[in-house]
Protein backbone atom coordinates (compact mmCIF):
# COMPACT_ATOMS: atom_id res chain seq x y z
CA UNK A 1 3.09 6.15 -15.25
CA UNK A 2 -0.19 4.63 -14.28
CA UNK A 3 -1.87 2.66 -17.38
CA UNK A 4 -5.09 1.69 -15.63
CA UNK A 5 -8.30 3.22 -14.95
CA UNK A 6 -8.02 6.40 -12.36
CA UNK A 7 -11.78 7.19 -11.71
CA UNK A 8 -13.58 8.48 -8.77
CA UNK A 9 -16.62 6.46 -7.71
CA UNK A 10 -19.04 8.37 -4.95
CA UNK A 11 -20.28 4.91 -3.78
CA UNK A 12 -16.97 3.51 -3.53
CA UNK A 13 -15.51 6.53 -2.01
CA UNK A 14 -18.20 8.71 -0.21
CA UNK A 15 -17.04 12.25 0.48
CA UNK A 16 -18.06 11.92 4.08
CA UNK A 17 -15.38 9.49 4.79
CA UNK A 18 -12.61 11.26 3.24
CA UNK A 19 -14.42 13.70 5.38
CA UNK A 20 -14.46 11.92 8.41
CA UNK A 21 -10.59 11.09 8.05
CA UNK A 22 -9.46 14.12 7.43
CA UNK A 23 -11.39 15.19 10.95
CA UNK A 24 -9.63 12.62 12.82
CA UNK A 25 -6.22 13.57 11.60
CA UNK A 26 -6.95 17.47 12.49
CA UNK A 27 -7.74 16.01 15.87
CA UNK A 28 -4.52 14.38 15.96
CA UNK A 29 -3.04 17.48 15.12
CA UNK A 30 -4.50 19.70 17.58
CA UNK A 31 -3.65 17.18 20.09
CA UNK A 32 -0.18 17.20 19.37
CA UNK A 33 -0.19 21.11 19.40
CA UNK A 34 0.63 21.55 15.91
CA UNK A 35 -1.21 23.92 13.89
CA UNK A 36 -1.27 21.98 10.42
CA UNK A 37 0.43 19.12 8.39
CA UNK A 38 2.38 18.74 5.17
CA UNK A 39 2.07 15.31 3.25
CA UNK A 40 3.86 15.06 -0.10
CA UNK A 41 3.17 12.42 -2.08
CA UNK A 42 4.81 10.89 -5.66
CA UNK A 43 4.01 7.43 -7.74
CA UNK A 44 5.99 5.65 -4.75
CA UNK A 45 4.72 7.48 -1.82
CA UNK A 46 0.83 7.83 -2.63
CA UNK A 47 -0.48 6.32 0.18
CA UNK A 48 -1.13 9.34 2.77
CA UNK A 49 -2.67 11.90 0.15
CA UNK A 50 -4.67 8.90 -1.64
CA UNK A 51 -6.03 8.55 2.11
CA UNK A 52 -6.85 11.27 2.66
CA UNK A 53 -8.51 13.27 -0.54
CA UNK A 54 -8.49 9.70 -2.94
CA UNK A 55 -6.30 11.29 -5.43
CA UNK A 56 -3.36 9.10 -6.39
CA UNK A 57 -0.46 10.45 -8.69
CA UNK A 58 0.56 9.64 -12.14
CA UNK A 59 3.51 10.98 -12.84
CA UNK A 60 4.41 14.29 -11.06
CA UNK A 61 4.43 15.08 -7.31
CA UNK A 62 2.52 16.99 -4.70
CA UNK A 63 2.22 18.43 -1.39
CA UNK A 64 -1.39 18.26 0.37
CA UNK A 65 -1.94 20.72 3.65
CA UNK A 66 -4.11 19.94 6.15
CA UNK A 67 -4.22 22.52 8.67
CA UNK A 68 -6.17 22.46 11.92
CA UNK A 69 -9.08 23.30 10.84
CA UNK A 70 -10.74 23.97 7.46
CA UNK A 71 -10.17 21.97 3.83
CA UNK A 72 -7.24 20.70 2.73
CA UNK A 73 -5.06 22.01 -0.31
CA UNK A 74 -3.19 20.16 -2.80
CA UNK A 75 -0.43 21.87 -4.45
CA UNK A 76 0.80 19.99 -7.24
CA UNK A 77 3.22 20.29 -10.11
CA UNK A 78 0.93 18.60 -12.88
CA UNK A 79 -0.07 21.42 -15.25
CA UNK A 80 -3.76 23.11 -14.96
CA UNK A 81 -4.49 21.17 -18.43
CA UNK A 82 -5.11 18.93 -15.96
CA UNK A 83 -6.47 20.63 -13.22
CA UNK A 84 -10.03 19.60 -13.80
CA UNK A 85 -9.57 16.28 -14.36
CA UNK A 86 -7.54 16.23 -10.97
CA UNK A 87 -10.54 17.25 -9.40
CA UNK A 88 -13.17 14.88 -10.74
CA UNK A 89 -10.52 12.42 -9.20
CA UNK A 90 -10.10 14.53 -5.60
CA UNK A 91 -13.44 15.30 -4.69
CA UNK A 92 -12.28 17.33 -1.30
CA UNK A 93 -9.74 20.24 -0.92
CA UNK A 94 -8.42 23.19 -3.05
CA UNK A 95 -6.24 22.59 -5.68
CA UNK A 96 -3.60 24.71 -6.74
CA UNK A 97 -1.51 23.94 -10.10
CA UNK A 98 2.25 25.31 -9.56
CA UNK A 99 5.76 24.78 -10.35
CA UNK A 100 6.74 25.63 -6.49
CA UNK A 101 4.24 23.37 -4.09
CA UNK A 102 6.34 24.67 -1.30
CA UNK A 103 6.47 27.93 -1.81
CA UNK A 104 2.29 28.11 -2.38
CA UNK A 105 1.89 26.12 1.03
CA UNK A 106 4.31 28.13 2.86
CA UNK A 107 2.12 31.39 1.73
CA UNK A 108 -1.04 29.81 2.78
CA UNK A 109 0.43 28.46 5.97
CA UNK A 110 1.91 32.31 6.42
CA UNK A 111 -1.45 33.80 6.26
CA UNK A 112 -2.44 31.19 9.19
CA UNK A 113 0.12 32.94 11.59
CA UNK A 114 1.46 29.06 12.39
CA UNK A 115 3.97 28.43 14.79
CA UNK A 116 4.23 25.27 14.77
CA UNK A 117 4.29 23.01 10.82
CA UNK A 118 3.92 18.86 11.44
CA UNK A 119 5.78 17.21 8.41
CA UNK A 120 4.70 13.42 7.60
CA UNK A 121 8.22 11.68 7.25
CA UNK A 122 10.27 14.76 7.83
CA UNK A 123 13.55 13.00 6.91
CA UNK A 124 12.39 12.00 3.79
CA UNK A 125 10.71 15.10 2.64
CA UNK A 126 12.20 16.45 -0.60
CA UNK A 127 15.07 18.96 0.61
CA UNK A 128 13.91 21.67 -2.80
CA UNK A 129 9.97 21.45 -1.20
CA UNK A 130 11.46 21.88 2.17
CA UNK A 131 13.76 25.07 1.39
CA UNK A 132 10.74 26.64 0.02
CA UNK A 133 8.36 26.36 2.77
CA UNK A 134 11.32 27.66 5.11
CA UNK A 135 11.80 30.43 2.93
CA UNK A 136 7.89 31.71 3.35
CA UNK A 137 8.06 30.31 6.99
CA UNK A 138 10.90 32.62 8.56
CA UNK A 139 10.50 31.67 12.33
CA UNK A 140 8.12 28.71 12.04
CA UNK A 141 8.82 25.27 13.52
CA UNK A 142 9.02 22.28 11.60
CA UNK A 143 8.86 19.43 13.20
CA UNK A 144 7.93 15.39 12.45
CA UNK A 145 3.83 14.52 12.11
CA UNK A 146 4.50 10.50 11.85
CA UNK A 147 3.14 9.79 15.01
CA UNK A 148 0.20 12.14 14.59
CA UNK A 149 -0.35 10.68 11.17
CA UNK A 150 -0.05 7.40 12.83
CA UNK A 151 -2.76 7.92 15.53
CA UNK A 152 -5.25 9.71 12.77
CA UNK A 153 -4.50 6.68 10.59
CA UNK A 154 -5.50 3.93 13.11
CA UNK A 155 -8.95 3.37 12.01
CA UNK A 156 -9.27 1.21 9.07
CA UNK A 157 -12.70 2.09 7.97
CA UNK A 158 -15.37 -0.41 6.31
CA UNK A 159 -14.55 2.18 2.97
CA UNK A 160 -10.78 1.35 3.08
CA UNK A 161 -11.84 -2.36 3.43
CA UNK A 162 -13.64 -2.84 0.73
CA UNK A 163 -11.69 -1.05 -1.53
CA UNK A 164 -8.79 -3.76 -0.01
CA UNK A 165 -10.80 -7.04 -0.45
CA UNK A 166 -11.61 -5.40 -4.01
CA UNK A 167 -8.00 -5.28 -4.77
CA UNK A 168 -7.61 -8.53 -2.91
CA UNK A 169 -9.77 -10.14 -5.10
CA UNK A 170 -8.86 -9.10 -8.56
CA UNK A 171 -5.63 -10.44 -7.76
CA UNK A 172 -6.57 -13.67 -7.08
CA UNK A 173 -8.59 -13.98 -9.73
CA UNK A 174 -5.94 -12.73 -12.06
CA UNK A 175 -3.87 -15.33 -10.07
CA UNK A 176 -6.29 -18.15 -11.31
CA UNK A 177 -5.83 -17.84 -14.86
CA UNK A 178 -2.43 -19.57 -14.72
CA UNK A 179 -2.90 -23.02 -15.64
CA UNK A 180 -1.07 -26.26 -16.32
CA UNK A 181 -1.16 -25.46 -20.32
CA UNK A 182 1.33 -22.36 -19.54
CA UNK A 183 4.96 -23.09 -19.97
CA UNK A 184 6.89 -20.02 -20.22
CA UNK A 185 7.59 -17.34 -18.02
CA UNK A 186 6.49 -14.53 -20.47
CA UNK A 187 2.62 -16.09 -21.18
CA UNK A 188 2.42 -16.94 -17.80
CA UNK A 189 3.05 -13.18 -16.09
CA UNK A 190 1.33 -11.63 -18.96
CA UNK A 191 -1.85 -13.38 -18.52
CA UNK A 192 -2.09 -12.24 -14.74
CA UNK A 193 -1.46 -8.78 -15.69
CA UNK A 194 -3.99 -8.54 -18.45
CA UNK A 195 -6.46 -10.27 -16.24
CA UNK A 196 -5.54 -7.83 -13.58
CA UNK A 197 -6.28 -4.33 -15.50
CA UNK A 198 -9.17 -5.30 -17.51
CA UNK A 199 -10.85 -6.22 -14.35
CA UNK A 200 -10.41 -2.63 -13.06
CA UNK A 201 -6.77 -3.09 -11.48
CA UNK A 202 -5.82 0.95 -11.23
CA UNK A 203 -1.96 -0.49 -10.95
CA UNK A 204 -0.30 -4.34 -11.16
CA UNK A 205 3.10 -5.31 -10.41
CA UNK A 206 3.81 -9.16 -11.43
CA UNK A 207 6.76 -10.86 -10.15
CA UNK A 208 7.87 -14.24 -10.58
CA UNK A 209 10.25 -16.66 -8.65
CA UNK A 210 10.43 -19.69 -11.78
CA UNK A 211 11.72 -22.45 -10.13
CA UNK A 212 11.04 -22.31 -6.37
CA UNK A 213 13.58 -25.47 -5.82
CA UNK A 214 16.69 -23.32 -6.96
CA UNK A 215 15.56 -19.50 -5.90
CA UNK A 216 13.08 -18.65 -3.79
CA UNK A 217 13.42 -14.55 -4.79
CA UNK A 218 10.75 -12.84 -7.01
CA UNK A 219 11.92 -11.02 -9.95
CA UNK A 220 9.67 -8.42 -12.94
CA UNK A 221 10.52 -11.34 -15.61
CA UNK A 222 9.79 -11.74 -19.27
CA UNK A 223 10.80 -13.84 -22.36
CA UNK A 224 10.32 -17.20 -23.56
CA UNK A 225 12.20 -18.87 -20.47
CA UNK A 226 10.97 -22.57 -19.25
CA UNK A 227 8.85 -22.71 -15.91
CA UNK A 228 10.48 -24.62 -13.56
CA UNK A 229 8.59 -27.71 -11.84
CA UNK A 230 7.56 -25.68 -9.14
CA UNK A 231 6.93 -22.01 -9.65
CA UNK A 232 5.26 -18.91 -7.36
CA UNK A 233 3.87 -15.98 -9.14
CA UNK A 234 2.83 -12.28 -6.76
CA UNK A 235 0.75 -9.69 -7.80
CA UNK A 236 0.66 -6.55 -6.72
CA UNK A 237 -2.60 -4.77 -7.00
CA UNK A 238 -3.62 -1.24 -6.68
CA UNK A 239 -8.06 -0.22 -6.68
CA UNK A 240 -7.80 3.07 -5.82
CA UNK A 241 -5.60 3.61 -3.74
CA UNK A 242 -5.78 0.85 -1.77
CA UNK A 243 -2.77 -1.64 -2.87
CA UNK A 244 -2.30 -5.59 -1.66
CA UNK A 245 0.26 -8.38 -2.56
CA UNK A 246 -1.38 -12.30 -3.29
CA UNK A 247 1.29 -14.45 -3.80
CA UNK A 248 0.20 -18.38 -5.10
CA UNK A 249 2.36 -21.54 -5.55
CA UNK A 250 1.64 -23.79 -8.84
CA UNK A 251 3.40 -27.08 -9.71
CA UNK A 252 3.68 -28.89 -11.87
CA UNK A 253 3.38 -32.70 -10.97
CA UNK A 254 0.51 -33.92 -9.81
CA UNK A 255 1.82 -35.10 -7.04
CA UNK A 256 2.50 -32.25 -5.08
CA UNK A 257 -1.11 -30.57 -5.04
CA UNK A 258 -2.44 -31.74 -1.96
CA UNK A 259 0.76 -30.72 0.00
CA UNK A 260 0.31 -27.19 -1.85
CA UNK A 261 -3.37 -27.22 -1.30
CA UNK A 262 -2.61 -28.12 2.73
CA UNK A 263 -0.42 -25.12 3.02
CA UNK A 264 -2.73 -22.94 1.32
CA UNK A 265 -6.05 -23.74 3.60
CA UNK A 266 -3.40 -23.35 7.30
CA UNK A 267 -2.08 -19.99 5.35
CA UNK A 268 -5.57 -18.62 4.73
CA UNK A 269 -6.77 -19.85 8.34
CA UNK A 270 -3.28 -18.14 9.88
CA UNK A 271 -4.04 -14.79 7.88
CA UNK A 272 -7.46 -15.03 9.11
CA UNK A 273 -6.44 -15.04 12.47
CA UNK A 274 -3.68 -12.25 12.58
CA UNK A 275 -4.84 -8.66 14.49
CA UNK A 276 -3.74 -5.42 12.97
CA UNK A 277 -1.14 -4.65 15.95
CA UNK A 278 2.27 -5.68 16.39
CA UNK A 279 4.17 -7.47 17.27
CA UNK A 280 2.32 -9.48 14.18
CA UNK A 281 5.59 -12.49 14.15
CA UNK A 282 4.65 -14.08 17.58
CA UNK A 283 1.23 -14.03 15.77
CA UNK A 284 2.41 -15.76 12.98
CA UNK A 285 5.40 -18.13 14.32
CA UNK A 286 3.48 -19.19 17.70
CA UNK A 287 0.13 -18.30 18.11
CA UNK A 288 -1.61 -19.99 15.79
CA UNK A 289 -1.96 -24.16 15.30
CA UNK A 290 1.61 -25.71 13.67
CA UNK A 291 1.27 -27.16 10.17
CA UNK A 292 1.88 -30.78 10.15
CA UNK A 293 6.10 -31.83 7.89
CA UNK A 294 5.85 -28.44 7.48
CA UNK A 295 8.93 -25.66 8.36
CA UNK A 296 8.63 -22.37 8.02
CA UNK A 297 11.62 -20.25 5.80
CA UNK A 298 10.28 -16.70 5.97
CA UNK A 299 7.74 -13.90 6.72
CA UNK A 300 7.25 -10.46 6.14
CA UNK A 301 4.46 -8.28 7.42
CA UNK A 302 3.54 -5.24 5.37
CA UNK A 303 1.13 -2.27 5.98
CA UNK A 304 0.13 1.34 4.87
CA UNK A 305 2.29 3.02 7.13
CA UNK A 306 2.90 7.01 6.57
CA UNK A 307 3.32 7.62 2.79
CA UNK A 308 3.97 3.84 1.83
CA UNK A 309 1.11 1.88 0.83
CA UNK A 310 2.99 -1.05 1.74
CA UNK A 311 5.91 -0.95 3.96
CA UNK A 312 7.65 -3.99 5.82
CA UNK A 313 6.67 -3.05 9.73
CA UNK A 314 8.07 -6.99 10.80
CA UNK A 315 9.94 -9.49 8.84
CA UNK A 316 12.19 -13.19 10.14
CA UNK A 317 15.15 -10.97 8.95
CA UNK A 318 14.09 -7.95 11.61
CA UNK A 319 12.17 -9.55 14.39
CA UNK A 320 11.88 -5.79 15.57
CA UNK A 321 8.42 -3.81 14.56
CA UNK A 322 8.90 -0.71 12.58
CA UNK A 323 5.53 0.26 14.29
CA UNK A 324 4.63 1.12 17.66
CA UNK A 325 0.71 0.61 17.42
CA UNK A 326 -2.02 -0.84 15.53
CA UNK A 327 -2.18 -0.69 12.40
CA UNK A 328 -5.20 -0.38 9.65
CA UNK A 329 -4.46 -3.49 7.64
CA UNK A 330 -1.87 -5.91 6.96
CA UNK A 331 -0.65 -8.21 4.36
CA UNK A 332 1.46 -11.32 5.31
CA UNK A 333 3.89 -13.15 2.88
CA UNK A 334 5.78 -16.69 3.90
CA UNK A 335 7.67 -19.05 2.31
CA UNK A 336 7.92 -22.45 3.94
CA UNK A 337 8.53 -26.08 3.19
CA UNK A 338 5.91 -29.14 3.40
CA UNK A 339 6.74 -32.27 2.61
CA UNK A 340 9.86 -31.40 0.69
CA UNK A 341 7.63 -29.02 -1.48
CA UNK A 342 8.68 -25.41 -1.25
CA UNK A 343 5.57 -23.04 -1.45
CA UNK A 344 5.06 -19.05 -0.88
CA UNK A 345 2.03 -17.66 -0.42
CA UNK A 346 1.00 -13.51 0.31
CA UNK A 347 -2.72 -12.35 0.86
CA UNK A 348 -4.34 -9.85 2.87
CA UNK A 349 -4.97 -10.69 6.58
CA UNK A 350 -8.10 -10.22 8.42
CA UNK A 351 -11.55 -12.54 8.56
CA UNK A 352 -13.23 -10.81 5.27
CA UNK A 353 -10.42 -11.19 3.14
């Protein structure tokens, strides 16, 4: 369950944009010849829905309809105790409160007359959700909306990028706190986190890789265990909706800092640099100017991709992109080696981050 602040903010989140987005997926839509679209969303898979109507969930799940033309509706399985609170939070659409999500869309999509239903991620729509829209829609065709969601989702919006650089920069401040004085894994991770929430993070995931000369992996870690000498900490930061990953390298011995500090000024330059459109690697690995005793272990490029607020589109593992067009944002990770010093850093690419 969510333990930060869920609140709805019309300067942060004007209605016309949610407005404006939902118009550009109904063109999508209609250009595809569909005649609406199914999203569900849960506390993994947030990212379409949040999009869309800014409602993230909490707990339960939900299916939002977006038909061709004329407001959304978001059938959810939270109980109507709720229901007004969901809609200080979800300032566009109907809202229905129901056990059976599917069964309410499939009604409302059987008083359209559809033919034809678009499904966001059709493979990995809930199979009970999916039998009860096929029960209501005797007849009707179901097939995958990911590309249509795809080319409705292509505009990252000056909205959507300040809620990012928001998130962006809560985590680095949280990121900040840690300081030569901490010596344990369990003060250290707790102190980002509380930074994190009372500074208005809605959601923070802290992982930690403690000694970055024996494991470079990041792990949810707790306790009274030593820091190693060299130590990486990532964040994972949700402001409504919007959700990045800042990932710093801290040492230490003195002596390493300006080999850190060197990696973190090319890695901020290099992030700077990258264009929301794949493939993002060559980007990374070639385009940009080589860091000096430097070698480079890994990278993974992540973006809000279909229900996913962050999902791994290219990585040195899969050279292949998971996406086939531009995409509105990106965050970059690496891990590489500089003068025998390993160091990781993660941050949100673009020239305003």
């Amino acid at each position: 369950m969510r333990r930060g602040l869920m609140a709805w903010d019309s300067d942060e989140i004007p209605v016309w944009v949610l407005k404006d987005r939902a118009e550009r997926l109904q063109a999508a839509i209609a250009a595809a010849g569909q005649d609406a679209m199914i999203l569900y969303t849960n506390f993994i898979r947030s990212a379409a829905v949040s999009h869309l109507v800014g409602f993230s969930p909490y707990w339960a799940d939900g299916v939002l309809l977006v038909p061709r033309e004329g407001e959304a509706v978001f059938a959810t399985t939270l109980s109507k105790r709720v229901g007004s609170w969901i809609q200080t939070v979800k300032p566009v659409g109907d809202l229905v409160n129901t056990p059976a999500p599917g069964k309410v869309i499939g009604e409302r999509l059987a008083k359209l007359g559809v033919r034809r239903v678009a499904i966001l991620e059709l493979d990995a729509f809930p199979g009970g959700l999916y039998t009860e829209l096929a029960a209501a829609l005797p007849g009707v065709e179901f097939v995958d909306g990911s590309e249509s969601f795809a080319f409705g989702r292509l505009v990252c919006d000056p909205i959507e990028r300040r809620l990012l650089e928001r998130a962006d920069a809560i985590a680095q401040d949280a990121l900040n706190t840690v300081h030569s004085g901490m010596t344990d894994i369990g003060s250290t991770v707790g102190a980002v986190e509380v930074h994190a929430r009372l500074h208005g993070a809605e959601e923070v995931y802290v992982a930690i890789a403690p000694d970055l000369d024996t494991d470079r992996r990041f792990l949810r870690l707790s306790g009274t265990r030593p820091l190693g000498r060299r130590f990486g900490i990532r964040a994972t930061v949700a402001y409504k909706g919007s959700w990045i990953r800042r990932t710093q390298t801290y040492s230490q011995e003195d002596n390493d800092r300006s080999a850190i500090e060197r990696a973190d000024a090319w890695f901020q330059a290099l992030a700077d640099s990258v264009q929301p459109r794949p493939p993002v690697l060559s980007q990374l690995m070639f385009d940009g100017e080589p860091l000096p005793n430097a070698e480079i272990v890994d990278v993974l490029v992540e973006a809000p991709v279909g229900t996913r607020p962050l999902a791994v589109i290219e990585s040195s593992v899969n050279w292949r992109s998971n996406t086939y067009m531009r995409v509105p944002a990106l965050v970059v990770s690496m891990g590489l080696t500089i003068d025998h010093v390993p160091w990781c850093g993660a941050r949100l690419s673009g020239p305003s981050a």
